[in-house]
Protein backbone atom coordinates (compact mmCIF):
# COMPACT_ATOMS: atom_id res chain seq x y z
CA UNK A 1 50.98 -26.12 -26.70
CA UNK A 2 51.71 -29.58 -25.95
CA UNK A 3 55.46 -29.90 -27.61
CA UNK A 4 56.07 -26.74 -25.79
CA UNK A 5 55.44 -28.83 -22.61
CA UNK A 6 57.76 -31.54 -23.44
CA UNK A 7 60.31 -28.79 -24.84
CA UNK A 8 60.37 -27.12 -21.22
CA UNK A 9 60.19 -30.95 -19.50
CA UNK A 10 63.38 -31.84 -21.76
CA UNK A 11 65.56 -28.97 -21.05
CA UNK A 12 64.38 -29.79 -17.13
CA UNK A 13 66.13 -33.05 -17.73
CA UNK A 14 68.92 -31.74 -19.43
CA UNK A 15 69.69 -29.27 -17.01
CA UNK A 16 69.43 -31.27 -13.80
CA UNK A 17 71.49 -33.81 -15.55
CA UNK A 18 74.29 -31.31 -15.81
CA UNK A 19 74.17 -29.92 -12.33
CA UNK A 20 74.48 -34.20 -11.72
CA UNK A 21 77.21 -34.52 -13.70
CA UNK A 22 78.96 -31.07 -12.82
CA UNK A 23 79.12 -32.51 -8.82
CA UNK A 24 80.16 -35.91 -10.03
CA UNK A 25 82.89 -34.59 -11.65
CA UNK A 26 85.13 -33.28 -8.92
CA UNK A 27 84.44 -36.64 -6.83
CA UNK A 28 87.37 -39.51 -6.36
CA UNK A 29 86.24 -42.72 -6.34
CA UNK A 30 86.37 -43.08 -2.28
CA UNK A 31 84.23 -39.61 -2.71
CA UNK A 32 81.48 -41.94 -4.38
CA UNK A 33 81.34 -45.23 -2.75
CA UNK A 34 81.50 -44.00 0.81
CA UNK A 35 78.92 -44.47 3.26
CA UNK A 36 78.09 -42.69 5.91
CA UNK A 37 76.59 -45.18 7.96
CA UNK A 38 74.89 -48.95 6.65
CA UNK A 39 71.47 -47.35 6.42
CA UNK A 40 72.76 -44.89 3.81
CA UNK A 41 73.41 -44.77 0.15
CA UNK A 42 77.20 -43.57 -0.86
CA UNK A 43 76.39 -41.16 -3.91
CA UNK A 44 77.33 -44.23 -6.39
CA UNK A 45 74.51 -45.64 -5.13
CA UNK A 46 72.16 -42.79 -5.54
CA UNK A 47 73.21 -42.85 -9.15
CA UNK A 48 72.80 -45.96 -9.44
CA UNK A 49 69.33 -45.50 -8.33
CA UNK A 50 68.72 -43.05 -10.83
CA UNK A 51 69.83 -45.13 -13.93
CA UNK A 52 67.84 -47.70 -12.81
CA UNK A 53 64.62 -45.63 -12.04
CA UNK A 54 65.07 -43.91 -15.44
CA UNK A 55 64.80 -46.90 -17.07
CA UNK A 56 62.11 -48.51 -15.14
CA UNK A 57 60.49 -45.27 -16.13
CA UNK A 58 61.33 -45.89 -19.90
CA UNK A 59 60.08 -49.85 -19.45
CA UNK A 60 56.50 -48.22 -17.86
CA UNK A 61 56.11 -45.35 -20.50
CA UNK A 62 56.65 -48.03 -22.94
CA UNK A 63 53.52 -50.31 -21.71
CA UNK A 64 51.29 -47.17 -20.33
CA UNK A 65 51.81 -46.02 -24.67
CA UNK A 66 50.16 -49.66 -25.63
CA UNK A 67 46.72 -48.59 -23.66
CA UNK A 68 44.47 -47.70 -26.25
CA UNK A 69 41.94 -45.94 -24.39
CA UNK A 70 42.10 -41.99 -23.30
CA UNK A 71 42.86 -41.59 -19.54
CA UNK A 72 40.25 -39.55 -17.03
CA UNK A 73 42.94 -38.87 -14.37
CA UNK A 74 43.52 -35.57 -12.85
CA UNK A 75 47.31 -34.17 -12.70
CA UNK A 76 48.95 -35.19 -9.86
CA UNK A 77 50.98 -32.37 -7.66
CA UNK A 78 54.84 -33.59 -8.18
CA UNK A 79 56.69 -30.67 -6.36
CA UNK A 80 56.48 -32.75 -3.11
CA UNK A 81 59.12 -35.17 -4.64
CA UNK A 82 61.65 -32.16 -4.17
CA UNK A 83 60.87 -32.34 -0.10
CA UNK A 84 63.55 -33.94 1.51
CA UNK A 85 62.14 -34.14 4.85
CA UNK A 86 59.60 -36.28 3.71
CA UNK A 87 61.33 -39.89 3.33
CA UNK A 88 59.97 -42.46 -0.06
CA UNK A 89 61.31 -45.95 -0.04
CA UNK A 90 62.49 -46.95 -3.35
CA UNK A 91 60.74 -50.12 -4.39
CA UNK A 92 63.49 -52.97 -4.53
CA UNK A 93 63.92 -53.15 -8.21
CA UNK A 94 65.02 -49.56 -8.18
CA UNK A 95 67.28 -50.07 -4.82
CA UNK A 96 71.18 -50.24 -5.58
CA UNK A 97 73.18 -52.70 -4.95
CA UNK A 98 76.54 -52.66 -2.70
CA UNK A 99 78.29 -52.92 -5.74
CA UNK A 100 81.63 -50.72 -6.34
CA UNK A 101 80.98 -47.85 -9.18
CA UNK A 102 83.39 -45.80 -10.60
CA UNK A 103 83.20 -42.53 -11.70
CA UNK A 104 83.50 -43.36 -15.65
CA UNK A 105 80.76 -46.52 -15.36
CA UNK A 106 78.67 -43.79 -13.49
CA UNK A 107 78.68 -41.51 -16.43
CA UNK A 108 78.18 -43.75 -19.19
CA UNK A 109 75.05 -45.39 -16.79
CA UNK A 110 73.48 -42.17 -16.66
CA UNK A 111 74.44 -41.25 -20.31
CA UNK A 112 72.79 -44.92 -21.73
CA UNK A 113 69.39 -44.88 -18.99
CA UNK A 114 69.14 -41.32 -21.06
CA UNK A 115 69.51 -42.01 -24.32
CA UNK A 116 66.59 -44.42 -23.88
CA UNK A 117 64.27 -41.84 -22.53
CA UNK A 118 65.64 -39.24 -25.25
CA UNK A 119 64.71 -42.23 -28.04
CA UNK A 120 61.70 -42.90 -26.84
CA UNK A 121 60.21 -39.45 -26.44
CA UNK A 122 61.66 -38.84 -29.97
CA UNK A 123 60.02 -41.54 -31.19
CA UNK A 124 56.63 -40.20 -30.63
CA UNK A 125 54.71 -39.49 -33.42
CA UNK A 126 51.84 -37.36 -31.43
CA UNK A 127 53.62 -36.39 -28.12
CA UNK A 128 50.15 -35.26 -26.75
CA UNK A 129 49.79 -38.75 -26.29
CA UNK A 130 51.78 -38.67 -23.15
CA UNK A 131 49.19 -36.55 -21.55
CA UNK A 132 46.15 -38.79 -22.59
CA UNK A 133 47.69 -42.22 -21.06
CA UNK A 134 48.35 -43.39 -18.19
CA UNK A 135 50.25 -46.17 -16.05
CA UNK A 136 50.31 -46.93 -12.62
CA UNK A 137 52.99 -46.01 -10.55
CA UNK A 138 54.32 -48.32 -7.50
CA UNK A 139 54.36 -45.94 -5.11
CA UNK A 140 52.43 -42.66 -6.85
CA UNK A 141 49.92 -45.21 -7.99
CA UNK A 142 48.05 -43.70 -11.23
CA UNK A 143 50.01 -41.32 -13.15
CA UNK A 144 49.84 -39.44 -16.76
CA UNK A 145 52.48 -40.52 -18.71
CA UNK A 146 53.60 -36.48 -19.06
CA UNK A 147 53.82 -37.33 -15.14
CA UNK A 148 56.71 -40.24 -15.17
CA UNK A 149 58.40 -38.01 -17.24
CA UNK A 150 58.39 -34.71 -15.59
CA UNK A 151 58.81 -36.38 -12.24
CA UNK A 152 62.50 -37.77 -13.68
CA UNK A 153 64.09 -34.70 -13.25
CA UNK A 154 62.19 -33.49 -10.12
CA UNK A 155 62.96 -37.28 -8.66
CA UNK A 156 66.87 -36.57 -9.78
CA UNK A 157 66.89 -33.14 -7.93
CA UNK A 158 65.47 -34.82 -4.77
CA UNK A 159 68.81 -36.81 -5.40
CA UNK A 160 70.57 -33.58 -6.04
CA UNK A 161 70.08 -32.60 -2.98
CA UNK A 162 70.74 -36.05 -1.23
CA UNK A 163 73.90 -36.23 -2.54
CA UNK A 164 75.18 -32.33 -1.65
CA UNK A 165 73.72 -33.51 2.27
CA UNK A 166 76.07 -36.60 1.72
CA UNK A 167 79.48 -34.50 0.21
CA UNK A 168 78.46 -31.78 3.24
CA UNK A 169 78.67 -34.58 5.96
CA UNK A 170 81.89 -35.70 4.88
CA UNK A 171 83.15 -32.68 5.25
């Protein structure tokens, strides 16, 4: 029942990492690093907010796995990540920077903050485990472990969706 879970979470990831990738694709570099105002992320930026919250995420599994005792927390509703009109501050360590990204350092970002979620959910020798720990979130506070996961690819389609506003005012 459980694997299934993570089987249906993964192919979440997967997926919404394509539709990413698929938009990135047909961007130039002036495309990607263009602002619309100094208040706003260019979509380099947005990626680079999503490398860096993946592996944050990765970093938080990591220590909520090392708890030894069985959490007593109830699911937490995630769907409201996808609501744009509702705005969430990203806690400075998972801010970008005004740093210039290319396309290519873009991909292979998004490729390696990946492979380090794909390795570590691999690595699991009882997956269920994810459901029966817990960590605390910054700004979601306590959250299953299954949680940080699944919310990845909800989080990245709330970025989806960011990024299509920002290609649609450029327009």
């Amino acid at each position: 029942m459980f694997t299934l879970e993570l089987q249906e979470i993964n192919q979440r990831l997967k997926e919404t990492r394509d539709v990413l990738l698929t938009i990135l694709n047909g961007l130039n570099g002036d495309q990607l690093n263009r602002r619309h105002d100094s208040n706003s992320w260019s979509i380099s930026q947005v990626c680079q907010h999503l490398y860096k919250t993946e592996e944050l995420y990765v970093v938080a599994i990591k220590r909520g796995l090392k708890g030894k005792e069985d959490s007593i927390i109830e699911n937490k509703p995630l769907e409201f990540l996808l609501d744009r009109s509702r705005k969430l501050e990203a806690p400075d360590i998972a801010k970008p920077t005004d740093e210039i990204i290319e396309y290519q350092e873009i991909v292979e970002k998004l490729h390696h903050s990946r492979e380090k979620l794909t390795e570590l959910l691999h690595s699991l020798e009882d997956p269920s485990v994810l459901s029966r720990r817990h960590f605390t979130h910054p700004v979601f506070k306590e959250m299953l472990l299954i949680e940080w996961v699944k919310s990845l690819y909800l989080h990245e389609q709330r970025h989806i969706k960011q990024i299509n506003e920002i290609i649609e005012e450029f327009k």
